[in-house]
Protein backbone atom coordinates (compact mmCIF):
# COMPACT_ATOMS: atom_id res chain seq x y z
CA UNK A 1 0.00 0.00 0.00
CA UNK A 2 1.25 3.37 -0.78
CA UNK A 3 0.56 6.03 1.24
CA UNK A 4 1.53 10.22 0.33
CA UNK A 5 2.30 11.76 3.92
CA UNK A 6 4.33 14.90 4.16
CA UNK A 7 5.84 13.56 7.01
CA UNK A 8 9.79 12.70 6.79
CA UNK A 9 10.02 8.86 4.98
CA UNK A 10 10.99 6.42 6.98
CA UNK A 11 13.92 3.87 5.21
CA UNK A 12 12.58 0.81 5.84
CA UNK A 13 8.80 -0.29 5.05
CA UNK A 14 6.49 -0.58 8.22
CA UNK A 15 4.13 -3.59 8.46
CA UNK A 16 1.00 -2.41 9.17
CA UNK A 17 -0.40 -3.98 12.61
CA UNK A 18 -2.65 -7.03 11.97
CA UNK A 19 -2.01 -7.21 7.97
CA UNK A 20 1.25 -8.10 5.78
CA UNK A 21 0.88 -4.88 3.81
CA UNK A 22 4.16 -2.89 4.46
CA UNK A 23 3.05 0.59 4.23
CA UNK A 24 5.45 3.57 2.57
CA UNK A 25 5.45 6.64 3.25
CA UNK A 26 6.36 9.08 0.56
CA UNK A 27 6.99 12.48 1.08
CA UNK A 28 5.50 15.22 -1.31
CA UNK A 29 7.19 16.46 -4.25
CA UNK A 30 9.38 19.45 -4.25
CA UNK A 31 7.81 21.70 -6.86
CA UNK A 32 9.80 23.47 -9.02
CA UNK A 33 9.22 27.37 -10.40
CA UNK A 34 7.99 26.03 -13.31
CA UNK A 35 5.21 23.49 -11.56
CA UNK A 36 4.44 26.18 -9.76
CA UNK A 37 4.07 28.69 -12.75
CA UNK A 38 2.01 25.60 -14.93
CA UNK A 39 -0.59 25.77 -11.63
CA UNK A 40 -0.96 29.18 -11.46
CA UNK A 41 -1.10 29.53 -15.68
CA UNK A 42 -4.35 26.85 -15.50
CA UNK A 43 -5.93 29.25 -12.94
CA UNK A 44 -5.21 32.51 -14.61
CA UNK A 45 -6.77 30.63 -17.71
CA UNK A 46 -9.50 29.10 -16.40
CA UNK A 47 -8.70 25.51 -16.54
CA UNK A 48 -8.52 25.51 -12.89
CA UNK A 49 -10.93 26.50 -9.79
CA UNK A 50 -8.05 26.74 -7.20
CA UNK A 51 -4.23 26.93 -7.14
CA UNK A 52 -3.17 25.71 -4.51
CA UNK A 53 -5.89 26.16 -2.28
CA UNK A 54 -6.97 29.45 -3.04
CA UNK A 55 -9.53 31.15 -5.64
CA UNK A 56 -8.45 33.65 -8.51
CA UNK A 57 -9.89 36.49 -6.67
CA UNK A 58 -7.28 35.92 -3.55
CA UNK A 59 -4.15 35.55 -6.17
CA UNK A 60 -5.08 38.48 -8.19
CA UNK A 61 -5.68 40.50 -4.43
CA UNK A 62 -1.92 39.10 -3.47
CA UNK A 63 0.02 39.87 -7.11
CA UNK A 64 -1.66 43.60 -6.47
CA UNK A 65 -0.25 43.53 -2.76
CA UNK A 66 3.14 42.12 -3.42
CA UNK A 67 4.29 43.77 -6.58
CA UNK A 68 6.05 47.71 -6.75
CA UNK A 69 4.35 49.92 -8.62
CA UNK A 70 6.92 50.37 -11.06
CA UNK A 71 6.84 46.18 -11.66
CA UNK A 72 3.15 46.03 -11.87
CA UNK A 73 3.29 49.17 -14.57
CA UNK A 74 5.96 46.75 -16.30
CA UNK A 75 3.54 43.80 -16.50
CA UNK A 76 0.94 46.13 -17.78
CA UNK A 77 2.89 47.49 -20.71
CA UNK A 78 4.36 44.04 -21.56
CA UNK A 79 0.40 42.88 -21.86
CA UNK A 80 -1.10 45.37 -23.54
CA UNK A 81 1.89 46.85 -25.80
CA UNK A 82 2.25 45.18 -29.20
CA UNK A 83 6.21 46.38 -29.34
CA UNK A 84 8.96 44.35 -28.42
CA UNK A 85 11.04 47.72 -27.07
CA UNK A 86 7.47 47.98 -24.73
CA UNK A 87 7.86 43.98 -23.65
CA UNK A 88 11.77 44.62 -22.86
CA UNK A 89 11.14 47.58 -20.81
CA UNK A 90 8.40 46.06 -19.31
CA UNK A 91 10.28 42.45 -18.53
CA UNK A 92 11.84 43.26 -15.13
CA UNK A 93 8.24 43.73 -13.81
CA UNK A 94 7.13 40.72 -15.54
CA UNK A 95 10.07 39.11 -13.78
CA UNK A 96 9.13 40.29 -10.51
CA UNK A 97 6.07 39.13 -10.89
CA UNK A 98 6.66 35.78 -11.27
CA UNK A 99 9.58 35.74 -8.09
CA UNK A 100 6.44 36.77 -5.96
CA UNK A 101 3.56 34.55 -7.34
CA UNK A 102 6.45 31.49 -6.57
CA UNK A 103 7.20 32.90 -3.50
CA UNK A 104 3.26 33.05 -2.32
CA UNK A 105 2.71 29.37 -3.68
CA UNK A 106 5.66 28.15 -1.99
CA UNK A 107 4.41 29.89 1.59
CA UNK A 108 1.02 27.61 0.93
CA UNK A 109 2.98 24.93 0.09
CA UNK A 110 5.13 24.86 3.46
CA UNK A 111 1.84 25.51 5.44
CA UNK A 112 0.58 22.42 3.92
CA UNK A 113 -1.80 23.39 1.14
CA UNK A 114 -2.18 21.11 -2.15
CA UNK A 115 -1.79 22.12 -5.39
């Protein structure tokens, strides 16, 4: 039987009292930036209800709380200029953006929230 637990792994297979079954325990997954980005991307989209525990309305209230004004004018030029001189100037904020949507996730993540 295989069990997900994010409790540390033990090395050797318990038997379970009563049965034969060993039971493992298997820690979760560390996700990486670009798990985390694929998660949020399915919200942001619509393919998802929840990223990691929360609702589009709470991740679009955090990216507005965590990002500099100057960043979140960057994002806005990169998505609504057509010109690649607008995206460039606009990439640091882009940038940002995604360092602080990874960070947030990864705060849920060590509280215990699932993907």
């Amino acid at each position: 039987m295989l069990s997900l637990n994010p409790a540390n792994t033990p090395t050797n297979p318990q038997l379970q009292a009563g049965t034969e079954e060993a039971v493992i325990r298997v820690g979760q997954p560390e996700f990486t930036d670009a798990d985390i980005l694929s998660v949020l991307c399915d919200l942001f989209a619509g393919r998802a209800a929840l990223a990691f525990g929360e609702p589009i309305d709470w991740w679009t209230e955090t990216l507005q709380c965590d990002l500099q004004p100057t960043a979140a004018a960057g994002v806005a030029l990169t998505a609504i200029s057509k010109w690649q001189f607008d995206r460039d100037a606009g990439a640091a904020g882009v940038k940002q953006l995604e360092h602080e949507l990874v960070l947030r996730a990864r705060q849920i993540l060590a509280k215990g929230g699932q993907p």
